[in-house]
PDB file of N, CA and C in Angstrom:
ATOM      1  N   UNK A   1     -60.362   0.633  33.941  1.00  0.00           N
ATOM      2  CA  UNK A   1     -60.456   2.034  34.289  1.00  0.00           C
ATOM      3  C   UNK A   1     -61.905   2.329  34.700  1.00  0.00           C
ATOM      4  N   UNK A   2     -61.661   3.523  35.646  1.00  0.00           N
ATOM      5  CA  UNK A   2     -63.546   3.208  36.268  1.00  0.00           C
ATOM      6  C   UNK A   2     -63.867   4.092  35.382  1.00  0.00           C
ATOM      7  N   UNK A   3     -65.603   3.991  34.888  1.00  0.00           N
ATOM      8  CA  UNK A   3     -66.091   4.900  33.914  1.00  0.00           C
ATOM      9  C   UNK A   3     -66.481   6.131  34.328  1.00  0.00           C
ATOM     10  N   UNK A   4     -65.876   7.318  35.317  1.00  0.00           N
ATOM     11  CA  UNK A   4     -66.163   8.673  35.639  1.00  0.00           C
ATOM     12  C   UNK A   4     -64.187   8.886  34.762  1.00  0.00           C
ATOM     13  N   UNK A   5     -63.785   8.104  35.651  1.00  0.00           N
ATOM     14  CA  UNK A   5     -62.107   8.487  34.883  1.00  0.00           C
ATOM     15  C   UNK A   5     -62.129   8.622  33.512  1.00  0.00           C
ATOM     16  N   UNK A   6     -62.472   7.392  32.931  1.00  0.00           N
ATOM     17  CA  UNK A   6     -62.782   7.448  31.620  1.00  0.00           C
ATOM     18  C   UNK A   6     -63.248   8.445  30.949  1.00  0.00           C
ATOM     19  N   UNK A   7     -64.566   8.758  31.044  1.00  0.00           N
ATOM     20  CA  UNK A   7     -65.377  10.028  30.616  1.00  0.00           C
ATOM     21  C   UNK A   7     -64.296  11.701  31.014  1.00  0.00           C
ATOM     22  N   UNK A   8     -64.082  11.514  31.980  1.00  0.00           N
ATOM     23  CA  UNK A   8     -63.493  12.708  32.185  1.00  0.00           C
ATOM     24  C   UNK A   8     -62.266  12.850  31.281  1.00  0.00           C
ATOM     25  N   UNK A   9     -61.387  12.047  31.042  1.00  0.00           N
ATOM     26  CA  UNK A   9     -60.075  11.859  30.638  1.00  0.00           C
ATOM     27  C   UNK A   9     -60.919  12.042  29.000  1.00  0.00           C
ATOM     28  N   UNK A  10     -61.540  11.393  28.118  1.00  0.00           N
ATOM     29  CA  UNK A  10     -61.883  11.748  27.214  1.00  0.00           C
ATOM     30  C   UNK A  10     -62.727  13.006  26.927  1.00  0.00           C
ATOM     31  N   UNK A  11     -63.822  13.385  28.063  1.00  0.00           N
ATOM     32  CA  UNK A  11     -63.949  14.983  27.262  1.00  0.00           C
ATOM     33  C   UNK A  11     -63.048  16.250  27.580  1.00  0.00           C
ATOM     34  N   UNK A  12     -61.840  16.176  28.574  1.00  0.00           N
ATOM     35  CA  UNK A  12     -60.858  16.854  28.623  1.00  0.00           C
ATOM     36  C   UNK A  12     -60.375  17.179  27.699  1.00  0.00           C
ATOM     37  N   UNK A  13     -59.653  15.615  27.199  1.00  0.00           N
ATOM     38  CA  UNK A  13     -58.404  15.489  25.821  1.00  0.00           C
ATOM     39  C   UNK A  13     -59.755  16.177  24.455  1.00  0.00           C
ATOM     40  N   UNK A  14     -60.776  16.026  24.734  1.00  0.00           N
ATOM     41  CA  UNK A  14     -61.396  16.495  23.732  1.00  0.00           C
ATOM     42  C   UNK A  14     -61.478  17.872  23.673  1.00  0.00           C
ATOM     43  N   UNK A  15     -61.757  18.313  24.557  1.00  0.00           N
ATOM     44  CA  UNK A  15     -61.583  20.189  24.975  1.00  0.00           C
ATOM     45  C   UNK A  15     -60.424  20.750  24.550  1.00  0.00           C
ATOM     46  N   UNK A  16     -59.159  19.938  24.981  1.00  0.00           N
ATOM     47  CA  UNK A  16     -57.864  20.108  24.844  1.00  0.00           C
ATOM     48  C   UNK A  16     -57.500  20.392  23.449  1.00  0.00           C
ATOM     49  N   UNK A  17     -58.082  19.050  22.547  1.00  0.00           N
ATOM     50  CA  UNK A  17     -57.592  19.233  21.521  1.00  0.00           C
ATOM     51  C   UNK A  17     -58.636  20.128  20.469  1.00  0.00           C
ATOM     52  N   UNK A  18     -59.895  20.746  20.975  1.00  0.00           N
ATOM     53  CA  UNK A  18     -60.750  21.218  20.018  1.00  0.00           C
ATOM     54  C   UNK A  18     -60.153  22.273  20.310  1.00  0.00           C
ATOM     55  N   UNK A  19     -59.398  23.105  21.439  1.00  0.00           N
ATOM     56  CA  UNK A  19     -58.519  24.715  21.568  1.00  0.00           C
ATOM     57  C   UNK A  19     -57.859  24.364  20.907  1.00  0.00           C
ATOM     58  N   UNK A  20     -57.038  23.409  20.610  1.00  0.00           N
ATOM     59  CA  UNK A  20     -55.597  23.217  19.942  1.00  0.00           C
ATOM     60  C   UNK A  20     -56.124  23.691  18.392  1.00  0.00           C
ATOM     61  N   UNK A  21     -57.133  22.811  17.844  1.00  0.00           N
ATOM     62  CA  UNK A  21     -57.089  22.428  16.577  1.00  0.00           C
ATOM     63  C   UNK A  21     -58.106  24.214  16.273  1.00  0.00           C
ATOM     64  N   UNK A  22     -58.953  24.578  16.629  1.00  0.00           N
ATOM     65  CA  UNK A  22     -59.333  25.651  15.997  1.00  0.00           C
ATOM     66  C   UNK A  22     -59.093  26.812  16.728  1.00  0.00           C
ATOM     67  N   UNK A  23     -58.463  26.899  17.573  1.00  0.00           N
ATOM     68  CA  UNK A  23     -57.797  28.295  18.036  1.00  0.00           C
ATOM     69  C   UNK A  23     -57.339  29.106  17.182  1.00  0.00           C
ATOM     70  N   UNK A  24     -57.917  30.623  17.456  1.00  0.00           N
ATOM     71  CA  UNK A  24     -57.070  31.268  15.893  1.00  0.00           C
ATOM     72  C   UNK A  24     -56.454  33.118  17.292  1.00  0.00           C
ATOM     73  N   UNK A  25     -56.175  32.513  18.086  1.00  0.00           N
ATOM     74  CA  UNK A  25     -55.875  33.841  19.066  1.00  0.00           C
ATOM     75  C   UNK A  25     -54.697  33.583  19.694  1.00  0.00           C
ATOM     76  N   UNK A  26     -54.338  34.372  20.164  1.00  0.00           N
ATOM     77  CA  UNK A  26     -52.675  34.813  20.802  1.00  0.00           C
ATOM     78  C   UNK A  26     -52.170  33.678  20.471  1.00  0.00           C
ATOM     79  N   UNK A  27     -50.902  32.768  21.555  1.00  0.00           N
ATOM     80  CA  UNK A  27     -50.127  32.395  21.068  1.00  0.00           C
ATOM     81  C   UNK A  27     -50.466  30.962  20.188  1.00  0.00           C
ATOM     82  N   UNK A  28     -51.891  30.432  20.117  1.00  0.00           N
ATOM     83  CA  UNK A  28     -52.103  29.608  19.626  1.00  0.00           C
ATOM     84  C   UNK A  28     -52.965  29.857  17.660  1.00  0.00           C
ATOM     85  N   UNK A  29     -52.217  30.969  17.891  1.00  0.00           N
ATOM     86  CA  UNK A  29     -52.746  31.343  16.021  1.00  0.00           C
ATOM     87  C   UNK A  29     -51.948  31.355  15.777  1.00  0.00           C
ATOM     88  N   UNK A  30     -50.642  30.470  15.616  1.00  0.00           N
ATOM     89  CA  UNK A  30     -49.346  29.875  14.774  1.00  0.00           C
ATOM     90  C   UNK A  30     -49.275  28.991  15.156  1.00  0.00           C
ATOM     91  N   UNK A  31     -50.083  27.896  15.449  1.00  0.00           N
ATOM     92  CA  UNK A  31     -50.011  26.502  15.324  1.00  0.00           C
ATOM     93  C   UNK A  31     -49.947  25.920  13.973  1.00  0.00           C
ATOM     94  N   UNK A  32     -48.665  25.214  13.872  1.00  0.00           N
ATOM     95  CA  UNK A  32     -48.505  24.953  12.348  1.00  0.00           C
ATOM     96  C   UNK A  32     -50.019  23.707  11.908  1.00  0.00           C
ATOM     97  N   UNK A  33     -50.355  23.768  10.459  1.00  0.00           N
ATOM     98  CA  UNK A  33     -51.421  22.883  10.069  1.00  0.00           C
ATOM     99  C   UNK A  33     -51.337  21.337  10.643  1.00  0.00           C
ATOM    100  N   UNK A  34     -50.026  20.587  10.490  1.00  0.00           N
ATOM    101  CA  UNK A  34     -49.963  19.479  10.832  1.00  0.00           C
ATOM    102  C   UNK A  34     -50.159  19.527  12.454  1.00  0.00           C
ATOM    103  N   UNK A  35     -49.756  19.930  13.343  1.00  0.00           N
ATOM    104  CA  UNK A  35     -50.377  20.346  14.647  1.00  0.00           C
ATOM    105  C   UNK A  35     -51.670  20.024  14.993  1.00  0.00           C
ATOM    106  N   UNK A  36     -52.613  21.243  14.366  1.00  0.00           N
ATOM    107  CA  UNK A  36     -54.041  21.073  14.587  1.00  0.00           C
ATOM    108  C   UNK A  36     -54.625  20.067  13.543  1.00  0.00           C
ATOM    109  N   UNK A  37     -54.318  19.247  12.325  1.00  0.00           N
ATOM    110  CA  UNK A  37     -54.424  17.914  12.267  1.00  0.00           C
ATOM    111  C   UNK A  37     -54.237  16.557  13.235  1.00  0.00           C
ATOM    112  N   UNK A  38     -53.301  17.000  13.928  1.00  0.00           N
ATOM    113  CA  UNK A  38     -52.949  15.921  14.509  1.00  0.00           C
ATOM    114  C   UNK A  38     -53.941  16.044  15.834  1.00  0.00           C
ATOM    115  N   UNK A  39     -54.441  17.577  15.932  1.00  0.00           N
ATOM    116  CA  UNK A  39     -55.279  17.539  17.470  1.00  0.00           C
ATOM    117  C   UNK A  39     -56.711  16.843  17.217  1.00  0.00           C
ATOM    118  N   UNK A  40     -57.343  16.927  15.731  1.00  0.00           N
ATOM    119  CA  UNK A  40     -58.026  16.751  15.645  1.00  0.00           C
ATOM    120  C   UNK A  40     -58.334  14.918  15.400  1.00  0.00           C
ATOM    121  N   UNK A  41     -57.292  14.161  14.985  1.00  0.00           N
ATOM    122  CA  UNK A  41     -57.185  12.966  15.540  1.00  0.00           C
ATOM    123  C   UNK A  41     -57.058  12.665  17.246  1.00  0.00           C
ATOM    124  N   UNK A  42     -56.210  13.400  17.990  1.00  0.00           N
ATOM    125  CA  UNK A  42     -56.440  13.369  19.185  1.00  0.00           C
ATOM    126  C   UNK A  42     -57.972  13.125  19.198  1.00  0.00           C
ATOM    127  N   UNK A  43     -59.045  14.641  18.912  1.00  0.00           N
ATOM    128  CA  UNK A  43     -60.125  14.534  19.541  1.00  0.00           C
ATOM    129  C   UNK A  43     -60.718  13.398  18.862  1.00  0.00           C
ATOM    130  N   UNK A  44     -60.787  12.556  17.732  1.00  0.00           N
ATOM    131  CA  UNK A  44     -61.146  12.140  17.211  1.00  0.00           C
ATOM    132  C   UNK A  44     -61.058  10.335  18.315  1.00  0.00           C
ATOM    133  N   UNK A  45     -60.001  10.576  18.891  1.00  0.00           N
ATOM    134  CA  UNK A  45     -59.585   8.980  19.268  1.00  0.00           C
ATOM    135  C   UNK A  45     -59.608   9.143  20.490  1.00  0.00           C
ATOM    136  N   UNK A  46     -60.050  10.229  21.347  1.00  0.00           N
ATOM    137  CA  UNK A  46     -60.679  10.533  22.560  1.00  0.00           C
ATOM    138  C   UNK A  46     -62.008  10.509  22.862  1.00  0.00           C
ATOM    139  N   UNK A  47     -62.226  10.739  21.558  1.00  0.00           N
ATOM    140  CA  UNK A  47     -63.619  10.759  22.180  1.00  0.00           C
ATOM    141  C   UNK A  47     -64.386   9.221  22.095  1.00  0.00           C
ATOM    142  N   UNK A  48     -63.551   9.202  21.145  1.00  0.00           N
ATOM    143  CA  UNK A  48     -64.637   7.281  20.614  1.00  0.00           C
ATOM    144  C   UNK A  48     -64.884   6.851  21.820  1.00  0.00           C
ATOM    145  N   UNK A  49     -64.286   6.679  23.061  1.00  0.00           N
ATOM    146  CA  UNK A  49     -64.544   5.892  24.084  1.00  0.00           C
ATOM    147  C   UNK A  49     -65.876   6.679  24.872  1.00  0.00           C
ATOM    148  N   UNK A  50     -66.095   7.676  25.063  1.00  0.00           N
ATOM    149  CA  UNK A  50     -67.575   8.438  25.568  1.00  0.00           C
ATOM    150  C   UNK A  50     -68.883   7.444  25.831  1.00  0.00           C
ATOM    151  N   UNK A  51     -69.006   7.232  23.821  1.00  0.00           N
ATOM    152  CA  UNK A  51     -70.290   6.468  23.909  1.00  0.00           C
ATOM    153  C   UNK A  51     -70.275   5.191  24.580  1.00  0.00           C
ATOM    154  N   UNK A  52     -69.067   4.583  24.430  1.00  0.00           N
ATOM    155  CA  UNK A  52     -69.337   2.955  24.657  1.00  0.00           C
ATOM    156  C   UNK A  52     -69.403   2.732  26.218  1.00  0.00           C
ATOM    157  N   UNK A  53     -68.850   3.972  26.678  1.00  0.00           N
ATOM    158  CA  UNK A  53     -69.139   4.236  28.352  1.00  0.00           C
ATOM    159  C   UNK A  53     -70.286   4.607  28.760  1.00  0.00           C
ATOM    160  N   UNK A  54     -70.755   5.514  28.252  1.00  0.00           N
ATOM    161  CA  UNK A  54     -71.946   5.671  28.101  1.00  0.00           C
ATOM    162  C   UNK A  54     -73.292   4.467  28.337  1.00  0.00           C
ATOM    163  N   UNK A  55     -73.085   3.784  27.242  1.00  0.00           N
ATOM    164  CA  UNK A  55     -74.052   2.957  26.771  1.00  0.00           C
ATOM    165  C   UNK A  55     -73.626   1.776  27.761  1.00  0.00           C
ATOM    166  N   UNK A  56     -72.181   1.265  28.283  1.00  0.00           N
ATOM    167  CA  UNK A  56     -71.980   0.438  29.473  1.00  0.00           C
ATOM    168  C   UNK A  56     -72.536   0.687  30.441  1.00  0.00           C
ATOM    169  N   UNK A  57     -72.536   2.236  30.968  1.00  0.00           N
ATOM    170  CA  UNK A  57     -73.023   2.588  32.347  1.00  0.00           C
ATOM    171  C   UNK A  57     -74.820   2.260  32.065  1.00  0.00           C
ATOM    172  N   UNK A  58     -75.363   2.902  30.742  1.00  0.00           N
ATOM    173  CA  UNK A  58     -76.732   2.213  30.918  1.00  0.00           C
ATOM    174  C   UNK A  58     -77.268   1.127  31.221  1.00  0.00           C
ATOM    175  N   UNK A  59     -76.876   0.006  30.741  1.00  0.00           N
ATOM    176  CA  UNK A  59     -76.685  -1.585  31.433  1.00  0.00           C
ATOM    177  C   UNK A  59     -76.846  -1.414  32.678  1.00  0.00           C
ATOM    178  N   UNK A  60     -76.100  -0.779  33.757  1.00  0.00           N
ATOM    179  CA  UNK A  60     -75.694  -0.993  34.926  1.00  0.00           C
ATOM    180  C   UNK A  60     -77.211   0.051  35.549  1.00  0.00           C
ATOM    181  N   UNK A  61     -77.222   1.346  35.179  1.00  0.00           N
ATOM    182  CA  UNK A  61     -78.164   1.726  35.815  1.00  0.00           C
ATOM    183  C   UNK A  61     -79.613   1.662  35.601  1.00  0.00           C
ATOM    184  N   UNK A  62     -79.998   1.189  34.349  1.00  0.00           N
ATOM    185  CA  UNK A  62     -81.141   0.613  34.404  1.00  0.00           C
ATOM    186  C   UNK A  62     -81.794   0.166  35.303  1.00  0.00           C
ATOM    187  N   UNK A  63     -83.243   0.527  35.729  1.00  0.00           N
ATOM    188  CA  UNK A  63     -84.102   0.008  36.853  1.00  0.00           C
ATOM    189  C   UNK A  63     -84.218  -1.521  37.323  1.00  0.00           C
ATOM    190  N   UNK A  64     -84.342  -1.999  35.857  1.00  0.00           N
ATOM    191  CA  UNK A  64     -84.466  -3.515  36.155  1.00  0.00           C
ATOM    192  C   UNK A  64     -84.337  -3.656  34.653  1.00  0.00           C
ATOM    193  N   UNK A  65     -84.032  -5.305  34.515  1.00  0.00           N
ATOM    194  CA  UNK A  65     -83.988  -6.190  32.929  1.00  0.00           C
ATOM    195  C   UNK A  65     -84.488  -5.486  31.983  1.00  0.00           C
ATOM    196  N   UNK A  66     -85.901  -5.068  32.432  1.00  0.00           N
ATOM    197  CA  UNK A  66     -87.295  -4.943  31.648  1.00  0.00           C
ATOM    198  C   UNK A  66     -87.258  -3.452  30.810  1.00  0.00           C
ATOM    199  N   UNK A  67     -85.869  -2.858  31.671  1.00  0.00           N
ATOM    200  CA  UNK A  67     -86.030  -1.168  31.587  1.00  0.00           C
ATOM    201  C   UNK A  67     -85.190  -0.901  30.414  1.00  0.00           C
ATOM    202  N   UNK A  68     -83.918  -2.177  30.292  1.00  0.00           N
ATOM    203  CA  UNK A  68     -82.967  -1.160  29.322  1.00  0.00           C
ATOM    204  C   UNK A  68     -82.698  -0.543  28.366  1.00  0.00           C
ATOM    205  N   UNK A  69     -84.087  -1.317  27.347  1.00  0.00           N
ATOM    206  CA  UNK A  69     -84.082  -1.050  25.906  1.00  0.00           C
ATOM    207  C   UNK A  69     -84.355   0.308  26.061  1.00  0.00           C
ATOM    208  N   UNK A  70     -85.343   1.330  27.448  1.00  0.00           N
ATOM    209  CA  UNK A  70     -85.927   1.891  27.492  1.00  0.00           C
ATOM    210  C   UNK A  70     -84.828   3.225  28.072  1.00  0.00           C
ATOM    211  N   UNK A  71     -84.279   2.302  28.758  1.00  0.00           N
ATOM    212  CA  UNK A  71     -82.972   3.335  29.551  1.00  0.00           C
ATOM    213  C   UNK A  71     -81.794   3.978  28.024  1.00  0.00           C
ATOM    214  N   UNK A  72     -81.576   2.881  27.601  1.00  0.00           N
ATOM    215  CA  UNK A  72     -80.732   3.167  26.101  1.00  0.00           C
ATOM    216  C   UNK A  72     -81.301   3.840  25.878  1.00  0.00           C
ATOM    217  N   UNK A  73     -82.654   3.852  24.785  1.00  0.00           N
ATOM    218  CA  UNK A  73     -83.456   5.032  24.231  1.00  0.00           C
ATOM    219  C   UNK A  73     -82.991   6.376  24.885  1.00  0.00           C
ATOM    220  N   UNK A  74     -83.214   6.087  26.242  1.00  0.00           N
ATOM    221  CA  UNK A  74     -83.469   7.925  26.861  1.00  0.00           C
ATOM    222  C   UNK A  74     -81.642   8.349  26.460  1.00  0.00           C
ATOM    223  N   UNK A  75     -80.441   7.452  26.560  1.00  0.00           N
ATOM    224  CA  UNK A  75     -79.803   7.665  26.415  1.00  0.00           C
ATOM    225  C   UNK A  75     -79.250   8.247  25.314  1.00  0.00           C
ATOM    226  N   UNK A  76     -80.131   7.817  23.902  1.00  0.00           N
ATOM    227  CA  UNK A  76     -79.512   8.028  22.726  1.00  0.00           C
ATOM    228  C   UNK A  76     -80.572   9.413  22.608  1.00  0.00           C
ATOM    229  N   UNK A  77     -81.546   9.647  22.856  1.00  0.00           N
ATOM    230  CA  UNK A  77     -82.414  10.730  22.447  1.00  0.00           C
ATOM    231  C   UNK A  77     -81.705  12.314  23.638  1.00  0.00           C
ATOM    232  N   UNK A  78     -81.381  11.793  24.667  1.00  0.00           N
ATOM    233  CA  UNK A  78     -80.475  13.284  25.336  1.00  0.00           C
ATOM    234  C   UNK A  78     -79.114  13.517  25.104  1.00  0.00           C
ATOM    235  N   UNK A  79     -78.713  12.621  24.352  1.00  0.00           N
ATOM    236  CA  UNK A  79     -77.101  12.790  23.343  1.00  0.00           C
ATOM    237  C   UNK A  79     -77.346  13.636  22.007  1.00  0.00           C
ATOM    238  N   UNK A  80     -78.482  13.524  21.378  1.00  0.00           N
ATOM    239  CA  UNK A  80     -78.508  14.764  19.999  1.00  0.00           C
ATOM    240  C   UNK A  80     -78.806  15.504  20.288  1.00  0.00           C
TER     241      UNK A  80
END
């Protein structure tokens, strides 16, 4: 799967399921508990794939060999 599909398809299902799971308005404030449990495994098993795409695509766009430890870094410090 190419990694823009990827990313997109996981912070969607993640959007998707963070309305699902804490929505408390119109027709989604009777979502039974097991429901928004279960969305929150959704987001939970959607999202895992983000970072490791993430941190693949750094590999790739790194300047050169010399850069990546450096490219990672910037990666992990504009993610918190």
């Amino acid at each position: 799967m190419r990694p823009g599909t990827l990313l997109a398809t996981g912070f969607g299902a993640m959007g998707l399921a963070a309305v699902l799971a804490f929505a408390d308005f119109g027709a989604l404030a009777d979502v039974p508990p097991a429901a928004c449990y279960a969305a929150m495994l959704g987001f939970w098993g959607f999202g895992g794939p983000i970072p490791a795409t993430l941190f693949a695509l750094a590999l790739r766009v790194a300047p050169g060999p010399q850069t990546v430890a450096t490219t990672v870094g910037w990666l992990q410090q504009w993610s918190a």
